[in-house]
Protein backbone atom coordinates (compact mmCIF):
# COMPACT_ATOMS: atom_id res chain seq x y z
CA UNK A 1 2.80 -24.26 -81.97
CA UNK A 2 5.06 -25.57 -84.87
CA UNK A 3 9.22 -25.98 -84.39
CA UNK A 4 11.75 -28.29 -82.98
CA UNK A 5 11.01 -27.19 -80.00
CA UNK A 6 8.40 -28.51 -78.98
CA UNK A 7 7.38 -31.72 -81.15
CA UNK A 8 11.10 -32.70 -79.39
CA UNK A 9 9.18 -33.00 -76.23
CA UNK A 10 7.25 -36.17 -77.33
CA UNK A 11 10.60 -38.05 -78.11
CA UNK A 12 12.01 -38.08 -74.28
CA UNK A 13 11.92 -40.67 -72.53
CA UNK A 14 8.57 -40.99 -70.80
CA UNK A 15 5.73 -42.75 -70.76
CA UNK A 16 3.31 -39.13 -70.35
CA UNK A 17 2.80 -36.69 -72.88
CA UNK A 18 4.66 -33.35 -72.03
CA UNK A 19 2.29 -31.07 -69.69
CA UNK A 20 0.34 -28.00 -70.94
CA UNK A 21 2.84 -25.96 -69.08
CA UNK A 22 5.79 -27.23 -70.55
CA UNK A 23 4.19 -27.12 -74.14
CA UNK A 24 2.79 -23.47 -73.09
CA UNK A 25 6.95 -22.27 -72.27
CA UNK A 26 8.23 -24.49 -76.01
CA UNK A 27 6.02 -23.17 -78.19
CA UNK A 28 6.25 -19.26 -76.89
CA UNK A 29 3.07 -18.95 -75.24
CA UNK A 30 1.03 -20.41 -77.95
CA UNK A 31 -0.69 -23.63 -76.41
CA UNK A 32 -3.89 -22.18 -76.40
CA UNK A 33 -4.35 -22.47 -80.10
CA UNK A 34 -4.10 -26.11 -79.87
CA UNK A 35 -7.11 -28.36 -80.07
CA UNK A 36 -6.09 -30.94 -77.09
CA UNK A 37 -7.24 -34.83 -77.77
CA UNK A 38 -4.32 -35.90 -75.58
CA UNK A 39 -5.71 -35.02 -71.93
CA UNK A 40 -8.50 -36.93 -71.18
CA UNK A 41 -10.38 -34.46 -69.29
CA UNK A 42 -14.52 -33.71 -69.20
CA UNK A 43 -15.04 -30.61 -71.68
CA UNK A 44 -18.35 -29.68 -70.15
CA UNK A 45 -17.33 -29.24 -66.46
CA UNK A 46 -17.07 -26.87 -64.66
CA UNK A 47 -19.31 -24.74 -66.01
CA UNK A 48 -18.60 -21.16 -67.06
CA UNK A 49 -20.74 -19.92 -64.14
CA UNK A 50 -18.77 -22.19 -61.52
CA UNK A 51 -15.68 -21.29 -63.15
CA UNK A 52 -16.56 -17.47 -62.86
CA UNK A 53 -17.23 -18.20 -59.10
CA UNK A 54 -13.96 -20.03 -58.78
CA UNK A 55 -11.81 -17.16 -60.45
CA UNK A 56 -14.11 -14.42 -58.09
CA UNK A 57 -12.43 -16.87 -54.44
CA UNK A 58 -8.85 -17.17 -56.53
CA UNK A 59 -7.62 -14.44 -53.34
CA UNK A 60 -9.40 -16.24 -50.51
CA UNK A 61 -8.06 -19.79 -52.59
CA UNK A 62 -4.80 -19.00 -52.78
CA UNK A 63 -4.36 -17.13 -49.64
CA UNK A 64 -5.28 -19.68 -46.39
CA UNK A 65 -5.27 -22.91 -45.78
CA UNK A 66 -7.46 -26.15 -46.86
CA UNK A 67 -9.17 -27.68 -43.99
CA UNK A 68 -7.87 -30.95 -42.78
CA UNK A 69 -8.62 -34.21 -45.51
CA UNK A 70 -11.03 -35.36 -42.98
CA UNK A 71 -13.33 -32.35 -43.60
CA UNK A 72 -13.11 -32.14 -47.31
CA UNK A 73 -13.56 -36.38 -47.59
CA UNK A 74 -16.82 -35.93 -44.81
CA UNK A 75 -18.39 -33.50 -47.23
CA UNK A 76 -16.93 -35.50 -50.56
CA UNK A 77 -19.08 -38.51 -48.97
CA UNK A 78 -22.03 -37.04 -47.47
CA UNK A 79 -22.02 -36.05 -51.53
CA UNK A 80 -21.48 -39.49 -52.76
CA UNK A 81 -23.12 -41.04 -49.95
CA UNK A 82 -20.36 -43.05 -48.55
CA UNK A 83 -18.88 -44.04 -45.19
CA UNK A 84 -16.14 -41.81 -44.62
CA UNK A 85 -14.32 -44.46 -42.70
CA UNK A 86 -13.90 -46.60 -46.04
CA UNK A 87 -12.95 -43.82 -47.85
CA UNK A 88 -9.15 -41.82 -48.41
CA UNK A 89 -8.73 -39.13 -50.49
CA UNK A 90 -5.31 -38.18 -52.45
CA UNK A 91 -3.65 -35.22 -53.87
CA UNK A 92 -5.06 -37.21 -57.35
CA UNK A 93 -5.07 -40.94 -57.91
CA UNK A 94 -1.17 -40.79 -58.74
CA UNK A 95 -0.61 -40.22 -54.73
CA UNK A 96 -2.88 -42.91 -53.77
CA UNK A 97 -1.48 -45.53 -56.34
CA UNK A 98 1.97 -44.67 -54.95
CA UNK A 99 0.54 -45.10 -51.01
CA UNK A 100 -1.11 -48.40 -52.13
CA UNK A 101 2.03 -49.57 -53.36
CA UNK A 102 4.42 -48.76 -50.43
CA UNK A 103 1.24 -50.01 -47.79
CA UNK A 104 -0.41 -52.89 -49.50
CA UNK A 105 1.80 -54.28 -52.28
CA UNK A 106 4.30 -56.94 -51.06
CA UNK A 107 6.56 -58.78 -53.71
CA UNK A 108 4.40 -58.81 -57.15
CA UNK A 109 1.64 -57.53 -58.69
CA UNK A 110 0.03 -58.87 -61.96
CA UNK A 111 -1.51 -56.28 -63.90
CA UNK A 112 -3.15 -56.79 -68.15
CA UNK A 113 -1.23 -54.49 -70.55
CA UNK A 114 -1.54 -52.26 -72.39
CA UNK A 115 -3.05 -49.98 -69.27
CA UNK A 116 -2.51 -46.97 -67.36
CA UNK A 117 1.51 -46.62 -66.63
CA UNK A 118 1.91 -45.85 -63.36
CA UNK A 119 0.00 -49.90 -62.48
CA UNK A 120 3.36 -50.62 -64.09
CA UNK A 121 6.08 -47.91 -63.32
CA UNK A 122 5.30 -47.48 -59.45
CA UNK A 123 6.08 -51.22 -58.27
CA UNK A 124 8.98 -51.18 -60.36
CA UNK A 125 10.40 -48.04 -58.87
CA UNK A 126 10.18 -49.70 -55.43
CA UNK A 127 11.36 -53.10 -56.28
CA UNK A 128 8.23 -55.29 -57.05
CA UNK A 129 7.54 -57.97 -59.65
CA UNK A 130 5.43 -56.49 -62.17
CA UNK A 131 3.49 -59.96 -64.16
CA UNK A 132 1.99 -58.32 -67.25
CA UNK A 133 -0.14 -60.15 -68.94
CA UNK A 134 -0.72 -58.65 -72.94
CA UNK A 135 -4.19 -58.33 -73.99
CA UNK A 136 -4.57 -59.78 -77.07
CA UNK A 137 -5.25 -57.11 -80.41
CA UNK A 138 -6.28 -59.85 -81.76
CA UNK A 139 -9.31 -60.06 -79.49
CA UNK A 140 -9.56 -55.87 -79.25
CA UNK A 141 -7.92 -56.09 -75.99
CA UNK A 142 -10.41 -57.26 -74.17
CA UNK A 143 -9.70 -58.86 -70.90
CA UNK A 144 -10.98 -62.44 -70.32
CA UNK A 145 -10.90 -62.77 -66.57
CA UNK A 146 -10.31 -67.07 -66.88
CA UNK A 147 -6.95 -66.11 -68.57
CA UNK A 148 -6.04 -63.50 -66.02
CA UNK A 149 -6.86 -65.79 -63.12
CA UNK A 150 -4.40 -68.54 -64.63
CA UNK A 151 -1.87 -66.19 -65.27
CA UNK A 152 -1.90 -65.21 -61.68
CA UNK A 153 -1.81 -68.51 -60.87
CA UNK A 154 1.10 -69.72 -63.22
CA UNK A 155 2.73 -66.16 -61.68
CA UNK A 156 2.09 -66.27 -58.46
CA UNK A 157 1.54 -62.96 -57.91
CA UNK A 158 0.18 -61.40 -54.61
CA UNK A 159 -1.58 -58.66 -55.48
CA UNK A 160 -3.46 -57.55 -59.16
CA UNK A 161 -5.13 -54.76 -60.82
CA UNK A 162 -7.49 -53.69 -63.71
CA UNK A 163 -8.76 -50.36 -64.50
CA UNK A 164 -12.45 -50.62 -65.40
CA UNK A 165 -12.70 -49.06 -68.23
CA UNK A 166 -8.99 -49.90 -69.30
CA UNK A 167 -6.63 -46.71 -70.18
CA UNK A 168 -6.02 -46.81 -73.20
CA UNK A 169 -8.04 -48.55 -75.38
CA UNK A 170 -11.46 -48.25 -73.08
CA UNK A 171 -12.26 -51.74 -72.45
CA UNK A 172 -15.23 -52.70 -70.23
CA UNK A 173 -16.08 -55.72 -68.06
CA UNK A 174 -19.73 -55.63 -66.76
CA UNK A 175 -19.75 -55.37 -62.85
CA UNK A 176 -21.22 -59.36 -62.34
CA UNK A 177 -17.88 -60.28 -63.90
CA UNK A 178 -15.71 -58.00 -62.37
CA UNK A 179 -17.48 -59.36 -58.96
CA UNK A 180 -16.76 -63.24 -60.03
CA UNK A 181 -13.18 -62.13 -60.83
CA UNK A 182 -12.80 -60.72 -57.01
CA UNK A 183 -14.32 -64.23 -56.00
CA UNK A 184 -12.06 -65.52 -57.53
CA UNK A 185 -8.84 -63.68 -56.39
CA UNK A 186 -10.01 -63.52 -52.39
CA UNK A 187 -7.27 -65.38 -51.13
CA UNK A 188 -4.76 -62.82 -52.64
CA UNK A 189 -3.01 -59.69 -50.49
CA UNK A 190 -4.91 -57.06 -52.65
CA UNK A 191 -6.91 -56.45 -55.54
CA UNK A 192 -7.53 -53.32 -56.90
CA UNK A 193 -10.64 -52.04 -59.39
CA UNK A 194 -9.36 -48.80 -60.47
CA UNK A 195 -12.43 -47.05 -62.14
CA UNK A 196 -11.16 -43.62 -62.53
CA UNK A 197 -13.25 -43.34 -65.71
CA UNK A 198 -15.92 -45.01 -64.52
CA UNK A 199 -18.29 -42.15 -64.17
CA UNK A 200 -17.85 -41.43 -68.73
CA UNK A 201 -19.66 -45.16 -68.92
CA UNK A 202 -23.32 -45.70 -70.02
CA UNK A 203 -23.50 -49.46 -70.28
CA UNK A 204 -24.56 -50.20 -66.80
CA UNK A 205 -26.97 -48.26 -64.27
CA UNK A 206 -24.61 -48.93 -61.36
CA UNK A 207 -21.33 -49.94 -62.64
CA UNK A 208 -19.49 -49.69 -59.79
CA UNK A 209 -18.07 -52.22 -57.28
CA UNK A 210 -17.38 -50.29 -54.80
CA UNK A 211 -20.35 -51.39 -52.32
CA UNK A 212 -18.42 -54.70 -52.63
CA UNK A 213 -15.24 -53.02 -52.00
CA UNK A 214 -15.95 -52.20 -48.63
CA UNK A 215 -17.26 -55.72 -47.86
CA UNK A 216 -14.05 -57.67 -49.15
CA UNK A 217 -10.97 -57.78 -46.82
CA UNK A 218 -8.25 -57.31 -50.03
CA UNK A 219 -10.58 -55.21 -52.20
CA UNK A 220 -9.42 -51.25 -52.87
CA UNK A 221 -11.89 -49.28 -55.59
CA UNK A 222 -9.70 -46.39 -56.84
CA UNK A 223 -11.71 -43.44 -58.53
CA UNK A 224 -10.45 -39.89 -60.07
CA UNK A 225 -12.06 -36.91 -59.38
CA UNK A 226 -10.06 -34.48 -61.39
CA UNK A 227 -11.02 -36.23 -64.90
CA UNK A 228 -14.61 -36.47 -64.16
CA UNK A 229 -14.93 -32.76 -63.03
CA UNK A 230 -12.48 -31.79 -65.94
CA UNK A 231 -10.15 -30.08 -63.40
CA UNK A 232 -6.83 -32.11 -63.90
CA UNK A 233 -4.54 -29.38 -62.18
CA UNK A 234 -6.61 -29.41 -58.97
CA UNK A 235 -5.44 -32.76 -58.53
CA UNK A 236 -7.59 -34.81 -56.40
CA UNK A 237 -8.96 -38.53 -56.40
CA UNK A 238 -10.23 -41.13 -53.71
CA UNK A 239 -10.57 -44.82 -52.74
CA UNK A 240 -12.83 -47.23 -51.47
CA UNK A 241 -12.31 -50.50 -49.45
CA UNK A 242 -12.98 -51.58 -46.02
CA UNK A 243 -12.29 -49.40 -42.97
CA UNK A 244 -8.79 -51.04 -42.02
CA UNK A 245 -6.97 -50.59 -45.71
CA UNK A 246 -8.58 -47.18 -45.85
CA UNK A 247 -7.61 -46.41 -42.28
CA UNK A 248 -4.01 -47.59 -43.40
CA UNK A 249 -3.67 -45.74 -46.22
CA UNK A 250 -5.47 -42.21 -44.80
CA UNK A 251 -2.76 -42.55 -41.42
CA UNK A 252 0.30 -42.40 -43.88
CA UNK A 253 -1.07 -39.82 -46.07
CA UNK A 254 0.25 -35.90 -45.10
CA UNK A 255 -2.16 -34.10 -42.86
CA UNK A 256 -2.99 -30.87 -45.97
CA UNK A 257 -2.29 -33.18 -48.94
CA UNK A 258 -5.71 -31.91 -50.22
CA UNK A 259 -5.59 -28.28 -51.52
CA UNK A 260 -7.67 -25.23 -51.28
CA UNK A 261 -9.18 -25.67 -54.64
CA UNK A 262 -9.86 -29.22 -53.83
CA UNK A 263 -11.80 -27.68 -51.10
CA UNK A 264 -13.85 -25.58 -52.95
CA UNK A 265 -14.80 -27.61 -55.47
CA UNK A 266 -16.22 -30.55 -53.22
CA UNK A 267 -18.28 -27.92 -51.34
CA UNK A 268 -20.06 -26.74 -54.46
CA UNK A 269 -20.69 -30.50 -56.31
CA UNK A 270 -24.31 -30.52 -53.53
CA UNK A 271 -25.50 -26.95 -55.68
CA UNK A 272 -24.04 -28.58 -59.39
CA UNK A 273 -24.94 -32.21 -59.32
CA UNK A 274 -27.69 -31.52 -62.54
CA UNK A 275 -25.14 -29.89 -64.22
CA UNK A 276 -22.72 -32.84 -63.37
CA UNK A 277 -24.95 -35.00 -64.78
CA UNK A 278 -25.53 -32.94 -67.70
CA UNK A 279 -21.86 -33.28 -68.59
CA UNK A 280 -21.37 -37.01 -68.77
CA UNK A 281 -24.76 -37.08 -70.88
CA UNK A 282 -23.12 -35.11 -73.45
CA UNK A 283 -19.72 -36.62 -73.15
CA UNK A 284 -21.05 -39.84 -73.61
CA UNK A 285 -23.16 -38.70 -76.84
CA UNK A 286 -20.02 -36.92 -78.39
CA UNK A 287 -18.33 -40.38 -77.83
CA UNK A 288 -21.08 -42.01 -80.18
CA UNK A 289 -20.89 -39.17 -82.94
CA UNK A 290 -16.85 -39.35 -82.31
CA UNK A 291 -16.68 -42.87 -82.96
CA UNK A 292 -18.78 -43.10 -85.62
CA UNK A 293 -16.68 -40.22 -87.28
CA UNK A 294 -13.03 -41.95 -86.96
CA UNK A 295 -14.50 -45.44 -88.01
CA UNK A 296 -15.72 -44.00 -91.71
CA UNK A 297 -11.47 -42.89 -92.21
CA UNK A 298 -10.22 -45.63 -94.49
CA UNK A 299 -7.82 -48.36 -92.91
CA UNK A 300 -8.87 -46.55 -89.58
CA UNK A 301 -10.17 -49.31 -86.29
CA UNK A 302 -11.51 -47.79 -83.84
CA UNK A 303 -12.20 -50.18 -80.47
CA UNK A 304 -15.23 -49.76 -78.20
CA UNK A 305 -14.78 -47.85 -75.07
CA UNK A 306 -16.22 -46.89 -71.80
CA UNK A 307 -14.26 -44.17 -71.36
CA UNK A 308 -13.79 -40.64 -72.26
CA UNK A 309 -11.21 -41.55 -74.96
CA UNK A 310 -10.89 -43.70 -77.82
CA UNK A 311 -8.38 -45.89 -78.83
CA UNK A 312 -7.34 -46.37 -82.70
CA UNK A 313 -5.17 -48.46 -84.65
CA UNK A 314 -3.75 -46.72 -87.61
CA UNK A 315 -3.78 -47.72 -91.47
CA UNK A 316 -1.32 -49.84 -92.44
CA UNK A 317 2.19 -48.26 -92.96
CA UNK A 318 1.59 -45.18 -91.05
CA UNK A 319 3.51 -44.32 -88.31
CA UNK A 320 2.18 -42.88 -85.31
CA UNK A 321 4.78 -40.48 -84.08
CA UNK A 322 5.46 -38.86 -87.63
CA UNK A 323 1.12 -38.14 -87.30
CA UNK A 324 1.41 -36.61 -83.93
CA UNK A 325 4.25 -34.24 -85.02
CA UNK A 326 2.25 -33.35 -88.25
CA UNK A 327 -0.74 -32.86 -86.77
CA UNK A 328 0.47 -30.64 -83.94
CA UNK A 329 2.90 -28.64 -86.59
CA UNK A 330 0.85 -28.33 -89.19
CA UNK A 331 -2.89 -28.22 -87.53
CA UNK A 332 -2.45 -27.77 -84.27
CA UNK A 333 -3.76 -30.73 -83.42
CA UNK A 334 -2.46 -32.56 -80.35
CA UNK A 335 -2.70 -36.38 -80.14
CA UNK A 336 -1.53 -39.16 -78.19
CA UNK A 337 0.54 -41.67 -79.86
CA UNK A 338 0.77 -44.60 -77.74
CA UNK A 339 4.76 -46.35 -78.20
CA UNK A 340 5.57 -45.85 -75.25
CA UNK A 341 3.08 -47.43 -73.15
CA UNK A 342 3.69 -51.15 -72.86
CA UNK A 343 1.93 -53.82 -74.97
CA UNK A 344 1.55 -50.59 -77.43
CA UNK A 345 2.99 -49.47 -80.18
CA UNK A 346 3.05 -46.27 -82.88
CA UNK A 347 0.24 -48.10 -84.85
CA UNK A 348 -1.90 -46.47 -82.10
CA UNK A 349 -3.31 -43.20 -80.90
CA UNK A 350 -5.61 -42.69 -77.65
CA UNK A 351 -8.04 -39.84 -78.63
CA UNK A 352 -9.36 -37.79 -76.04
CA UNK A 353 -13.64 -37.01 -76.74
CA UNK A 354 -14.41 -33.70 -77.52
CA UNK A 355 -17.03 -31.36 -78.70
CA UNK A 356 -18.44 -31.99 -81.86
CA UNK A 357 -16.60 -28.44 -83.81
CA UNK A 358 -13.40 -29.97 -82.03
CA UNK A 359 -13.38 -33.43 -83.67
CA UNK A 360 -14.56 -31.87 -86.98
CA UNK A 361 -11.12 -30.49 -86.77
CA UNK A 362 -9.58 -33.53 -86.25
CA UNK A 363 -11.13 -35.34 -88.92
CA UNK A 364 -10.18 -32.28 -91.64
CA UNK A 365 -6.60 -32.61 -89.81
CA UNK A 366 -6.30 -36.43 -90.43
CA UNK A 367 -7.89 -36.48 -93.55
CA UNK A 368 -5.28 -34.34 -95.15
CA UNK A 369 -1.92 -35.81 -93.14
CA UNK A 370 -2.84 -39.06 -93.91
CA UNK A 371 -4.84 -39.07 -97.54
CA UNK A 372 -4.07 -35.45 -98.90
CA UNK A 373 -7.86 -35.03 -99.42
CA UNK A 374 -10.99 -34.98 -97.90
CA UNK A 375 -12.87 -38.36 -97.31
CA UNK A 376 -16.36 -38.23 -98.43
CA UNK A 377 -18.64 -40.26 -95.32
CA UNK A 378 -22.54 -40.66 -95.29
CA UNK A 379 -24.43 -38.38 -92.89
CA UNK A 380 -23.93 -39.41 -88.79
CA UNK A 381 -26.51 -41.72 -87.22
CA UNK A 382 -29.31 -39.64 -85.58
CA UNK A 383 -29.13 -38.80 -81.70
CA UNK A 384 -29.96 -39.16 -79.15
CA UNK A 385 -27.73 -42.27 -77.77
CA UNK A 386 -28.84 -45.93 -77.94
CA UNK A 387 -30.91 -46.81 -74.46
CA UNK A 388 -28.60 -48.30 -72.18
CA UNK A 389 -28.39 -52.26 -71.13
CA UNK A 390 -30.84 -51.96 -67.92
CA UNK A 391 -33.16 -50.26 -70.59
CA UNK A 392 -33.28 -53.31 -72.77
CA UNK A 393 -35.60 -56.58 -72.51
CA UNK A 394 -33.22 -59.37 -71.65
CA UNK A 395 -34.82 -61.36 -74.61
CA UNK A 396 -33.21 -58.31 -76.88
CA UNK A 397 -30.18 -58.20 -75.15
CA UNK A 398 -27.01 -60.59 -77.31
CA UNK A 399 -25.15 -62.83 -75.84
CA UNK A 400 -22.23 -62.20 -73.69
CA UNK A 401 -18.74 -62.11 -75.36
CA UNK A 402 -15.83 -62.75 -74.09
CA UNK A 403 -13.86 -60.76 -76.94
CA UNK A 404 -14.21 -57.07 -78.10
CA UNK A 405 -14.57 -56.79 -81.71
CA UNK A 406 -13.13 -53.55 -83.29
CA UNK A 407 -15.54 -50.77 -84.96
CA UNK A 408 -16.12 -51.79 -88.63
CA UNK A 409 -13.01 -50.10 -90.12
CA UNK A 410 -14.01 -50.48 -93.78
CA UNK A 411 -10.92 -52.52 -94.45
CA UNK A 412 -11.93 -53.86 -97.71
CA UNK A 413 -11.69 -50.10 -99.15
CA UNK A 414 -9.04 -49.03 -97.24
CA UNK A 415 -6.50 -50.30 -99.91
CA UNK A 416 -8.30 -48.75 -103.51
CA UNK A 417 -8.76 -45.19 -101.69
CA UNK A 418 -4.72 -45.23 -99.94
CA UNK A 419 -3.92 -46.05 -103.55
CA UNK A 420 -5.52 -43.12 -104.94
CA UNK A 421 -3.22 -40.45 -102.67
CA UNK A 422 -0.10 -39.52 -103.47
CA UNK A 423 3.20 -41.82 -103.31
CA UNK A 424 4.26 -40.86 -99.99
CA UNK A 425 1.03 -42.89 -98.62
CA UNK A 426 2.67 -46.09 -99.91
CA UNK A 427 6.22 -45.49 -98.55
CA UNK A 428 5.08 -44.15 -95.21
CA UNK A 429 1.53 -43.99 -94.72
CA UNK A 430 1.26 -40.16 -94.92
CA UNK A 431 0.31 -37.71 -97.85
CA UNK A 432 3.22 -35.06 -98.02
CA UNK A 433 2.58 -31.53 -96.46
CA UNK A 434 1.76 -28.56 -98.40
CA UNK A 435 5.38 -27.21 -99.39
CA UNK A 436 5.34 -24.30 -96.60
CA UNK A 437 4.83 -26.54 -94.15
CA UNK A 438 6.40 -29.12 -94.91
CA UNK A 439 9.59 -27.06 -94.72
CA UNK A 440 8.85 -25.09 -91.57
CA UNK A 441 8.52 -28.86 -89.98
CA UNK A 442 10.90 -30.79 -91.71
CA UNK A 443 13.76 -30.62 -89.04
CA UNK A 444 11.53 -31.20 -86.41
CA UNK A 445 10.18 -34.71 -87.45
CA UNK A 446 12.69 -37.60 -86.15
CA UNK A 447 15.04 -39.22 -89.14
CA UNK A 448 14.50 -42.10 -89.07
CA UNK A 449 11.84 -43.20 -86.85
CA UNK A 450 11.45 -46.27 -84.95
CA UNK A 451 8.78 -48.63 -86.93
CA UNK A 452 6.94 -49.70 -83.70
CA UNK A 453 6.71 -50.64 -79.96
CA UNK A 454 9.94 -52.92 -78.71
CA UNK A 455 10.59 -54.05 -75.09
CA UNK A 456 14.31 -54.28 -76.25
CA UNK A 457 14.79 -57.29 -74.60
CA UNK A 458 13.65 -61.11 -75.14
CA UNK A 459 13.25 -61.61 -71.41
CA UNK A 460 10.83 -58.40 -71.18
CA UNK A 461 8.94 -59.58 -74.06
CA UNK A 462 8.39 -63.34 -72.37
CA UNK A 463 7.49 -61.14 -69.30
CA UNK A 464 4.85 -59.21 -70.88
CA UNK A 465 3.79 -62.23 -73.18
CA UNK A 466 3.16 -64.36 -70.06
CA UNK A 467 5.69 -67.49 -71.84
């Protein structure tokens, strides 16, 4: 997977990571040798079995027909155990974002950065007032709903949105305060909750707000199915809200915008719900082992998250896009580096959670790109997980905070160990590649590269800013 051709993919202009596909047709056929910490997809599901009964239909699949979206989003709810009639389901979450923006969204919508791009990208595209509010670093990006309600305010926008937990850094709000924040923002046109990663979270029981959803007049609860079930390419996803915005949204949609494998799939989740289960369990454990793994590399924060993914800030001096391209050329190792998302920049990588032999590759990969050596680290903190919140007496539980602190990082070591690599650590924050590779890459890394996240303009940046 090394050469020009394809670490030249990350530097277009876009704010997604090139597609398997394209990767696959760059790098001559070779993208299944990478390790993938880019896609944020559940490792553990489908099974083999279901995927064996899949690929055994692939003629029948491919061959007729789906049934109307009414079936499939009958069956999807008798599942979940919703009311069809506040539910619409979407060739993926991208479709319904785009529906909710041409139905529901009228001249602005506010919207905490960094987050997921298309909350930003769509309304643009058709006109709209995005008001992005930045969430502080300084605070681990955590969103304080008081300062998002002002902003709004100061704004005023007509419509808003959070994803709960945040893409990318994986940032949580507890469902009492996500319901105060709805209270709060009733007398706007819309608010959306999108939880599309809602189901990788183990700090609540019942997370979820979409009960409310459907109780609220201006409420829409979007959720993914395609990341959950770790089938991104079959491409389906669903909301929740009261019957007339669902209604709206399900009359514009196309009459077959669900597919045959969307089909399938919902009509086996009644025979594979343990094994569902069984999934998120261990996704959620590798998350605790994963974290714990990154926060022991020196210089290295690594920000609590809810999600399937985890969000890092690089040591100091090291460039995020020169690490992708390394890592990918010279480990096979694919990463996202997160410049172009806004209120980002190439101090940060999301990381995708993966199996345990996965991330040991990782950690071997970043250990030598950015140190030239391995990094001794105690052993790992004994499984199984910590109970979750409903498990704990409220007289153990701390006391709310607004603000996420960051993973202990170890900064007070981070600078006597650096100094021990070689020189190219203090000019660039990355130990120099082993002399083969660092000639079969060297024409394929970006001369020179830019040193960080800019909006380019001073009126984007008071946009973003909120000044």
């Amino acid at each position: 997977m090394a050469g020009s051709n394809v670490t030249a993919l990350f530097r277009a202009s876009s704010a997604h990571s090139p597609s398997y596909f394209t990767l696959n047709r760059a790098g001559g056929g070779q993208a299944g040798e990478i390790t993938d910490f880019c896609i944020p997809c559940n490792p553990y599901f489908p099974t083999p079995e279901m995927f064996d009964e899949l690929g055994s239909r692939l003629r029948e699949i491919l061959t007729y027909y789906p049934s109307g979206a009414d079936t499939i989003t009958a069956e999807l709810c008798q599942v979940l155990g919703l009311n069809p009639q506040t539910v619409a389901m979407g060739n993926g979450s991208t479709e319904l974002i785009t529906w909710i923006d041409h139905l529901l969204v009228r001249e602005s919508l506010a919207v905490p950065v960094p987050t997921f791009g298309r909350w930003t990208d769509q309304p643009m595209e058709t006109g709209k007032r995005v008001d992005m509010l930045l969430l502080p670093e300084a605070h681990g990006f955590g969103l304080d709903p008081a300062s998002f309600v002002q902003f709004i305010r100061s704004r005023g926008s007509r419509a808003a949105v959070i994803c709960n937990p945040n893409n990318p850094d994986g940032g949580f709000l507890p469902k009492q305060r996500v319901i105060a924040l709805l209270d709060e923002l009733r007398d706007l046109d819309l608010v959306v909750v999108d939880e599309s990663f809602l189901e990788f979270s183990d700090a609540e029981p019942e997370p979820s707000v979409a009960n409310e959803a459907v109780l609220r007049t201006n409420v829409i609860v979007l959720r993914s199915l395609g990341k959950n079930f770790g089938l991104h390419g079959v491409r389906f996803g669903y909301l929740v809200s009261n019957p007339t915005l669902a209604g709206k949204v399900r009359a514009a949609l196309p009459k077959w915008n669900l597919n045959s494998f969307a089909e399938t799939v919902v009509f086996m989740l009644k025979e594979h719900r343990h094994e569902y289960a069984e999934s998120l369990q261990q996704a959620r454990r590798d998350r605790q082992e994963m974290t714990w793994r990154l926060s022991q590399l020196p210089g290295m924060t690594v920000y609590p998250s809810q999600g399937n993914f985890l969000y890092v800030r690089l040591p100091e001096g090291v460039d995020g896009s020169v690490l992708r391209d390394r890592l990918l050329a010279e480990h096979g190792v694919l990463v996202r580096e997160c410049s172009n998302k806004v209120g980002s920049s190439s101090r940060f990588l999301r990381l995708v959670v993966r199996p345990q032999e996965d991330v040991l590759r990782l950690m071997e990969a970043m250990e030598q790109v950015l140190y030239g050596r391995h990094i001794q680290a105690p052993a790992p903190p004994p499984q199984p997980m910590a109970p979750m919140l409903s498990q704990v007496p409220a007289q153990q539980l701390p006391p709310e905070q607004p603000q996420r602190q960051p993973m202990p990082q170890l900064q007070q070591q981070a600078a006597p160990m650096l100094a021990l690599a070689q020189e190219p650590v203090a000019a660039r924050g990355l130990a120099p590649a082993p002399a083969p590779a660092r000639a079969r890459v060297q024409a394929a890394l970006p001369q020179p590269m830019a040193p960080g996240y800019s909006s380019g303009t001073a009126a984007v940046d008071r946009l973003i800013s909120g000044a």
